[in-house]
Protein backbone atom coordinates (compact mmCIF):
# COMPACT_ATOMS: atom_id res chain seq x y z
CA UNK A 1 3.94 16.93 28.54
CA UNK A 2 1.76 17.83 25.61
CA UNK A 3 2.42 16.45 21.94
CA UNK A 4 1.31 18.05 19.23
CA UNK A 5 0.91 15.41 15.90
CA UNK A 6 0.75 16.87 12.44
CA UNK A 7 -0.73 14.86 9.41
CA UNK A 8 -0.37 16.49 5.91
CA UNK A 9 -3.70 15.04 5.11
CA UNK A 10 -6.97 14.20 6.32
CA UNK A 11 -6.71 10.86 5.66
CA UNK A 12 -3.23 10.66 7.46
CA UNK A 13 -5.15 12.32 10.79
CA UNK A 14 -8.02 9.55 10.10
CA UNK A 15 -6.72 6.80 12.29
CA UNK A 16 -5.84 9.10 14.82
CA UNK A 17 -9.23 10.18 15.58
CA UNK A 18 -11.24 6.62 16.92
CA UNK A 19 -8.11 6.21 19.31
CA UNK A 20 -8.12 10.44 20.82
CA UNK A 21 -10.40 11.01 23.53
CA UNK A 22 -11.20 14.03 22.58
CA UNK A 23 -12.06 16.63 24.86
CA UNK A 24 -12.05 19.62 22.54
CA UNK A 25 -12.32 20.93 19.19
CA UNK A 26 -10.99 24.45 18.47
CA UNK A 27 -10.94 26.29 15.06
CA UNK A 28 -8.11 28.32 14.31
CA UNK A 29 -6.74 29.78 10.72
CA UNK A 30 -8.94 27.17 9.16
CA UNK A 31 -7.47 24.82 10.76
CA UNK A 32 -9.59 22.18 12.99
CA UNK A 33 -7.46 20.91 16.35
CA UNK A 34 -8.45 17.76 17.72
CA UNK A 35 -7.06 18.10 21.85
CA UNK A 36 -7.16 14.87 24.08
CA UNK A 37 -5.67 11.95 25.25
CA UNK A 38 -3.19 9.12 23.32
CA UNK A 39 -1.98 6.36 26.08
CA UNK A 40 -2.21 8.75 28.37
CA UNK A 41 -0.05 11.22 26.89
CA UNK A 42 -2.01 14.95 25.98
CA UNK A 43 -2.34 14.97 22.48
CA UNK A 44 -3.27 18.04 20.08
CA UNK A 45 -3.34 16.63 16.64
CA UNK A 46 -4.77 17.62 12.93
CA UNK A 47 -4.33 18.00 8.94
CA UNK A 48 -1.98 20.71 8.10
CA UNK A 49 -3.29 20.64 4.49
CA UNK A 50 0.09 19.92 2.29
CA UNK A 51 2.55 21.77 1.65
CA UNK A 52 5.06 24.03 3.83
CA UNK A 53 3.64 26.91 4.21
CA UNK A 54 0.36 25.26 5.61
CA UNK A 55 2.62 23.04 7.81
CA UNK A 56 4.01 25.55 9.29
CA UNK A 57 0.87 27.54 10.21
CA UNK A 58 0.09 24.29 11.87
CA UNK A 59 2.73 23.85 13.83
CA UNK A 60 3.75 27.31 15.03
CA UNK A 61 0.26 27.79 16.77
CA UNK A 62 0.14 24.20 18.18
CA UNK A 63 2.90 25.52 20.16
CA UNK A 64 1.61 29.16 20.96
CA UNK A 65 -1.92 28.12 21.49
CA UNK A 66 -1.87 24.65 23.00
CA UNK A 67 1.67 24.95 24.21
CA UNK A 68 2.99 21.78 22.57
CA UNK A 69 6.22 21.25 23.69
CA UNK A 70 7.27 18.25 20.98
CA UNK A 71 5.89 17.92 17.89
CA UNK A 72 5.53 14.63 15.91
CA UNK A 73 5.24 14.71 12.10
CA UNK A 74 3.12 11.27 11.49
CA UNK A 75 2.05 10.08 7.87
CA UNK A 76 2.93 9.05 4.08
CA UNK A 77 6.33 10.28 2.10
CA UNK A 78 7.56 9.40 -1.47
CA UNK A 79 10.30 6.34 -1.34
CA UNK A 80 13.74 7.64 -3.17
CA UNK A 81 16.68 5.25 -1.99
CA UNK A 82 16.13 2.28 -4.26
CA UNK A 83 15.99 0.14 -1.00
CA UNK A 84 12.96 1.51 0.00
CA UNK A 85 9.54 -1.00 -0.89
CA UNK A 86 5.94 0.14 -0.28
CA UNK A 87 4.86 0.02 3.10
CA UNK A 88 8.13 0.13 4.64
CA UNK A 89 8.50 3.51 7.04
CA UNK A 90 10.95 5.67 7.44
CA UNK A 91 11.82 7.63 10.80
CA UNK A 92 13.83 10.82 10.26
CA UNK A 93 16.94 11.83 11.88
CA UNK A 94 17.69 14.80 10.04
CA UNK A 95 15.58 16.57 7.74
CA UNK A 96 16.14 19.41 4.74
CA UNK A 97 14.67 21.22 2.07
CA UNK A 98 15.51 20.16 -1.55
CA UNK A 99 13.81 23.69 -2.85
CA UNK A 100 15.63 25.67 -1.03
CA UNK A 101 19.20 27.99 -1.82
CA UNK A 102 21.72 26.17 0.15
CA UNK A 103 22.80 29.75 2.20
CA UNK A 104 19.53 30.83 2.80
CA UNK A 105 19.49 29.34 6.33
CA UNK A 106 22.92 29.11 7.04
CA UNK A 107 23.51 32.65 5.96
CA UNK A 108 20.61 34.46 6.78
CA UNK A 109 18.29 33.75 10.29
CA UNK A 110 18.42 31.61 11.89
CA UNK A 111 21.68 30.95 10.98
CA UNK A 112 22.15 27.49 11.41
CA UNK A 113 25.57 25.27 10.91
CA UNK A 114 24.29 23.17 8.02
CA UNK A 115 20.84 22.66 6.10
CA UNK A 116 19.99 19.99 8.02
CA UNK A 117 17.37 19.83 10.89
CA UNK A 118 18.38 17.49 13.29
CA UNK A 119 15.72 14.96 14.75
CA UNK A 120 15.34 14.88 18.97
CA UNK A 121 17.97 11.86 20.02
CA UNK A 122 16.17 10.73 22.80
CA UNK A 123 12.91 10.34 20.41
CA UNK A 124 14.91 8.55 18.16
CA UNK A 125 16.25 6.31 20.53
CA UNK A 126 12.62 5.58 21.96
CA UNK A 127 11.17 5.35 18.36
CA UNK A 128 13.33 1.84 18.47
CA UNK A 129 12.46 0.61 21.56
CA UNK A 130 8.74 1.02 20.48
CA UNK A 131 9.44 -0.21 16.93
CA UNK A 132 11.00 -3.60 18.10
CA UNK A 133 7.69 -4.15 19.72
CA UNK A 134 5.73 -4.18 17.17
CA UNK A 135 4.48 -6.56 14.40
CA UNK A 136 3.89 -3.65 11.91
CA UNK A 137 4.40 -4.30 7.83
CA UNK A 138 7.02 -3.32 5.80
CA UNK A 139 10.66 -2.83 7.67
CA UNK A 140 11.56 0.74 9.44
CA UNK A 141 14.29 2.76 8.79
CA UNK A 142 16.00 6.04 10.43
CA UNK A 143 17.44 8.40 8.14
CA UNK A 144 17.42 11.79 6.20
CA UNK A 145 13.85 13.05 4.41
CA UNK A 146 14.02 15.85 2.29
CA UNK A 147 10.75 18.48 1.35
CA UNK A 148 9.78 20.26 -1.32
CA UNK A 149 7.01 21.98 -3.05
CA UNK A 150 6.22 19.36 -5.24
CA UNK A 151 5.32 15.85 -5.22
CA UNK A 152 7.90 13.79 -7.25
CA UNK A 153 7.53 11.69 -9.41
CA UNK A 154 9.97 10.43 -12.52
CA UNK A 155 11.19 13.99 -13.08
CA UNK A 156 13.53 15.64 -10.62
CA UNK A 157 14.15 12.46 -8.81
CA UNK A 158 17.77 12.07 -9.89
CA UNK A 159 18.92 15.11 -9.20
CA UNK A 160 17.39 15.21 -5.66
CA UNK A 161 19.04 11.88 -4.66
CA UNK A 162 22.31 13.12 -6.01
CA UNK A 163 22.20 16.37 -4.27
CA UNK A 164 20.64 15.34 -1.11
CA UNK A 165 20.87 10.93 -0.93
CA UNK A 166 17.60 10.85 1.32
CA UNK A 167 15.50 7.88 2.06
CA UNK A 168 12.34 9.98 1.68
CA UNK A 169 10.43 12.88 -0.22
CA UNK A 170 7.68 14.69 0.71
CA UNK A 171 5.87 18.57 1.16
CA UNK A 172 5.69 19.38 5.06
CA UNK A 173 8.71 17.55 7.30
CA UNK A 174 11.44 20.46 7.19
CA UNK A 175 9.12 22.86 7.42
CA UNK A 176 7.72 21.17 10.70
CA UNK A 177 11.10 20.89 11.87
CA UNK A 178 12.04 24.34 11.01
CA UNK A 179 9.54 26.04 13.35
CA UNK A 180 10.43 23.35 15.47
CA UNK A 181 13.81 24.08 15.88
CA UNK A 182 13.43 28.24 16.32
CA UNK A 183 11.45 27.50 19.24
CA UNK A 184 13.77 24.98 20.88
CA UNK A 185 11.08 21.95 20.99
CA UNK A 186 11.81 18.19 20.10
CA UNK A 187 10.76 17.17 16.49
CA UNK A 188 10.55 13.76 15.04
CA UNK A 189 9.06 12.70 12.03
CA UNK A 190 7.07 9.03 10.99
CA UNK A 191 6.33 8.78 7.63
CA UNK A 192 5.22 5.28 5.60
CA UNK A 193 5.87 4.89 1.89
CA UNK A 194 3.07 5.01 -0.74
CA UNK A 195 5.25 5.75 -3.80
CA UNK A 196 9.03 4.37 -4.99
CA UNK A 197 10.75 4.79 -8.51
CA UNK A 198 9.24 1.78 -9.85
CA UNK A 199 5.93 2.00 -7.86
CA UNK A 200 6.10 6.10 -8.89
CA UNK A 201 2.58 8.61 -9.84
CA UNK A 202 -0.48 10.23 -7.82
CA UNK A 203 -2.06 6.86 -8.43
CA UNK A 204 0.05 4.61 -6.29
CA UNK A 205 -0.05 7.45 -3.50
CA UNK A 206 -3.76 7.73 -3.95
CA UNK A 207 -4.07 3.69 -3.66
CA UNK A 208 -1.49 3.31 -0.58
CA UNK A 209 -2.35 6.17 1.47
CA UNK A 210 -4.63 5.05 4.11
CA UNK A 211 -2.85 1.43 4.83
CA UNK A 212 0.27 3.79 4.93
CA UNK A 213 -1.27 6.56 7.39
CA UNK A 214 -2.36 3.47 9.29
CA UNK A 215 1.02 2.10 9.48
CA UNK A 216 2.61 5.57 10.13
CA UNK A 217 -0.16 5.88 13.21
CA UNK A 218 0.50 2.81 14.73
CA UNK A 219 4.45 3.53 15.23
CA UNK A 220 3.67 6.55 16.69
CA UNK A 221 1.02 5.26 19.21
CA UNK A 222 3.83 2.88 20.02
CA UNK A 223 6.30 6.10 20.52
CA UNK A 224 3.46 7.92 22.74
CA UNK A 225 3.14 5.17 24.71
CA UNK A 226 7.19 5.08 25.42
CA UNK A 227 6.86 8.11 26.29
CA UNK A 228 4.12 7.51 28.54
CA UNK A 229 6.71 5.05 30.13
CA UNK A 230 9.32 7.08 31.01
């Protein structure tokens, strides 16, 4: 088993990087890929830089060049159901794109039944096992993310969670699962909120982020180390 973890952000792949025994460093598309050990588990992880585009690029050659065969999307997301507080974390179990024409995927290649990308069950299922062990802030919560090209704020939010009802927002989970999914590999995603509608702006994302990537790291140590268990 190898996992491949991809952080948006540099300061999502921080707390990842005291716990990796590394054992490598390769440079690829100007990318930097950290390859070693988490509990035991073979770990390739880095910053995608945001957006989908760049995600992708990540995540298609963690699986050619390192041969990743599950990816895990780890880090911070915008909170949209009015439930959501700071600090809480979401785990997805199926994912979309809120940018994106309906048919375009359903239509065209690679003709899928519905927009959604489905989360791996048996991750899910582990990600609570691992969660009730832990003494983590905030509350968790499984459930649809949605991505996009840019980071909401006050505009665009109502018509997203009418369209789409997710728990989350952010620039790089579809597009993870997308590549994902045409190459038949598990995908889950662990994201921790820095941003809500009433907690909304660049500044309370900029503020949160690290306690969030910490929390967002910590669940999926736990969720390596389940895995580790099997």
């Amino acid at each position: 088993m190898k996992v491949g973890i991809v952080c948006a952000g540099d300061v999502e792949l921080e707390p990842f990087l005291p716990i990796l025994n590394v054992c490598k460093v390769t440079e690829r598309a100007m990318l930097r890929f950290y390859e070693g050990q988490v509990e035991g588990i073979k770990v390739v992880a880095l910053f995608s830089g945001v957006c989908k585009v760049n995600a992708a690029i990540a995540s298609q050659i963690l699986i050619d060049l390192f041969g990743v065969n599950m990816i895990i999307n780890s880090g911070t997301a915008g909170g949209m159901d009015p439930k959501l507080e700071i600090f809480d974390t979401v785990i997805s179990t199926e994912v979309c794109y809120h940018d994106v024409a309906a048919d375009i995927l359903t239509e065209f290649h690679p003709g899928m039944k519905s927009i959604f990308f489905e989360a791996d069950r048996e991750l899910i299922e582990l990600t609570k096992v691992a969660v009730k062990k832990l003494r983590q802030e905030g509350h968790v919560f499984w459930g649809r993310m949605v991505t996009g090209e840019s980071f909401i704020t006050d505009e665009g939010r109502q018509k997203i969670n009418s369209e789409f009802t997710p728990l989350t927002v952010d620039m790089e989970t579809a597009s993870i699962a997308h590549v994902c999914y045409v190459n038949s590999i598990p995908f889950i995603s662990i994201r921790c909120v820095t941003d809500t509608a009433a907690y909304s702006g660049i500044d309370n994302f900029e503020e949160n982020c690290a306690k969030a990537s910490m929390i967002a790291k910590d669940i999926t140590v736990a969720l390596l180390n389940e895995l580790g268990s099997k």
